[in-house]
Protein backbone atom coordinates (compact mmCIF):
# COMPACT_ATOMS: atom_id res chain seq x y z
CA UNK A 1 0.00 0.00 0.00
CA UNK A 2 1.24 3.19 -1.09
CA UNK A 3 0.89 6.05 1.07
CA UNK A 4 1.17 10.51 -0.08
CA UNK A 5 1.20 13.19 1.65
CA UNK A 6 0.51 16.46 0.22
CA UNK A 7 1.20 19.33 1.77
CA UNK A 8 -0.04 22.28 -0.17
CA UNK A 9 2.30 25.55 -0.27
CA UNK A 10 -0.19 28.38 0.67
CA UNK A 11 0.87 31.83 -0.08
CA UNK A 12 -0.73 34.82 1.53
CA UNK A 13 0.05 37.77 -0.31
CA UNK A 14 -2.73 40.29 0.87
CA UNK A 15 -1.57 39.32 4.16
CA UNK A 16 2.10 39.73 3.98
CA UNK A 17 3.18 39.34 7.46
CA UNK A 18 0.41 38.27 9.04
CA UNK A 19 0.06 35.71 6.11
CA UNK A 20 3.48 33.76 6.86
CA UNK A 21 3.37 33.82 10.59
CA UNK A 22 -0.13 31.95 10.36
CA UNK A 23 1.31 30.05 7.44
CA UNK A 24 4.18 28.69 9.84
CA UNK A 25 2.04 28.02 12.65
CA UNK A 26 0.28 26.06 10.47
CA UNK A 27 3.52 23.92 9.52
CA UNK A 28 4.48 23.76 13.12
CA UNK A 29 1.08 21.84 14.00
CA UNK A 30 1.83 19.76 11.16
CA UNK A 31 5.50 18.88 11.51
CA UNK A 32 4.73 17.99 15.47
CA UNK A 33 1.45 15.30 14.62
CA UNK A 34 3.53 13.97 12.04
CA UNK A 35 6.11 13.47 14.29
CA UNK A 36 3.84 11.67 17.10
CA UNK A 37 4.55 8.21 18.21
CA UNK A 38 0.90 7.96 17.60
CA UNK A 39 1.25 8.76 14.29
CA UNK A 40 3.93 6.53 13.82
CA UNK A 41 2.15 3.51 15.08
CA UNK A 42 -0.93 4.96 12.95
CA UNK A 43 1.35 4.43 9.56
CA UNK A 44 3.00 1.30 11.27
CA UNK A 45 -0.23 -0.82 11.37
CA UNK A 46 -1.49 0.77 8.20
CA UNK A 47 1.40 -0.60 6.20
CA UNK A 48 0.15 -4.25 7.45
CA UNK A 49 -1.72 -6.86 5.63
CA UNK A 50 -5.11 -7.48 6.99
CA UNK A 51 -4.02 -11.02 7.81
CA UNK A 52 -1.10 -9.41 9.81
CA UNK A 53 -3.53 -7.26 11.54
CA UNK A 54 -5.91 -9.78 12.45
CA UNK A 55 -3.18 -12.03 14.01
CA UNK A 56 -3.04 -8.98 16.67
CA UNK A 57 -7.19 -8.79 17.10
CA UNK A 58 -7.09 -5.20 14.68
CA UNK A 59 -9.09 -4.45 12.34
CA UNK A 60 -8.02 -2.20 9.42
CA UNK A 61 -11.31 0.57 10.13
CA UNK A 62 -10.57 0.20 14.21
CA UNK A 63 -6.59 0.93 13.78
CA UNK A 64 -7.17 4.90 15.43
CA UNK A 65 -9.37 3.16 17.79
CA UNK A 66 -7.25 1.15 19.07
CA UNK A 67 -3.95 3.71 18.85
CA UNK A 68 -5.72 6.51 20.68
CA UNK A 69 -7.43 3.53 23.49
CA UNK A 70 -5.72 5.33 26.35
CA UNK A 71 -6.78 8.28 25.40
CA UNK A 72 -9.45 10.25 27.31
CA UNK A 73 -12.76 10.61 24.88
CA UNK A 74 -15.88 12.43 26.00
């Protein structure tokens, strides 16, 4: 399985300034969920076969699920 990502160069140029500080915020919260262990894990079990994934009780829609378990949901 092949996976892209695309991330889209935005240019602000009514904005000047203002325009590239949002802009790199922007990147920032990017860069740091792409750098997750979370994330990691996310794109670990996605590369897996659903054979592979069923030998550890996953299935391919539950993979978040089961990633983000400890997390606190409301």
């Amino acid at each position: 399985m092949a996976l892209t990502s695309v991330h889209p160069t935005v240019s602000f140029p009514v904005l000047g300034a203002a325009g590239r500080f949002f802009a790199a915020i922007g990147k920032g919260l990017i860069s740091m969920g792409e750098n997750s262990s979370r994330y990691r894990q996310i794109q670990a079990l996605q590369t897996l076969s659903d054979a592979e994934l069923a030998e550890r009780g996953i299935e391919r829609e539950n993979i978040i699920r089961v990633v983000y378990a400890d997390a606190y949901w409301m």
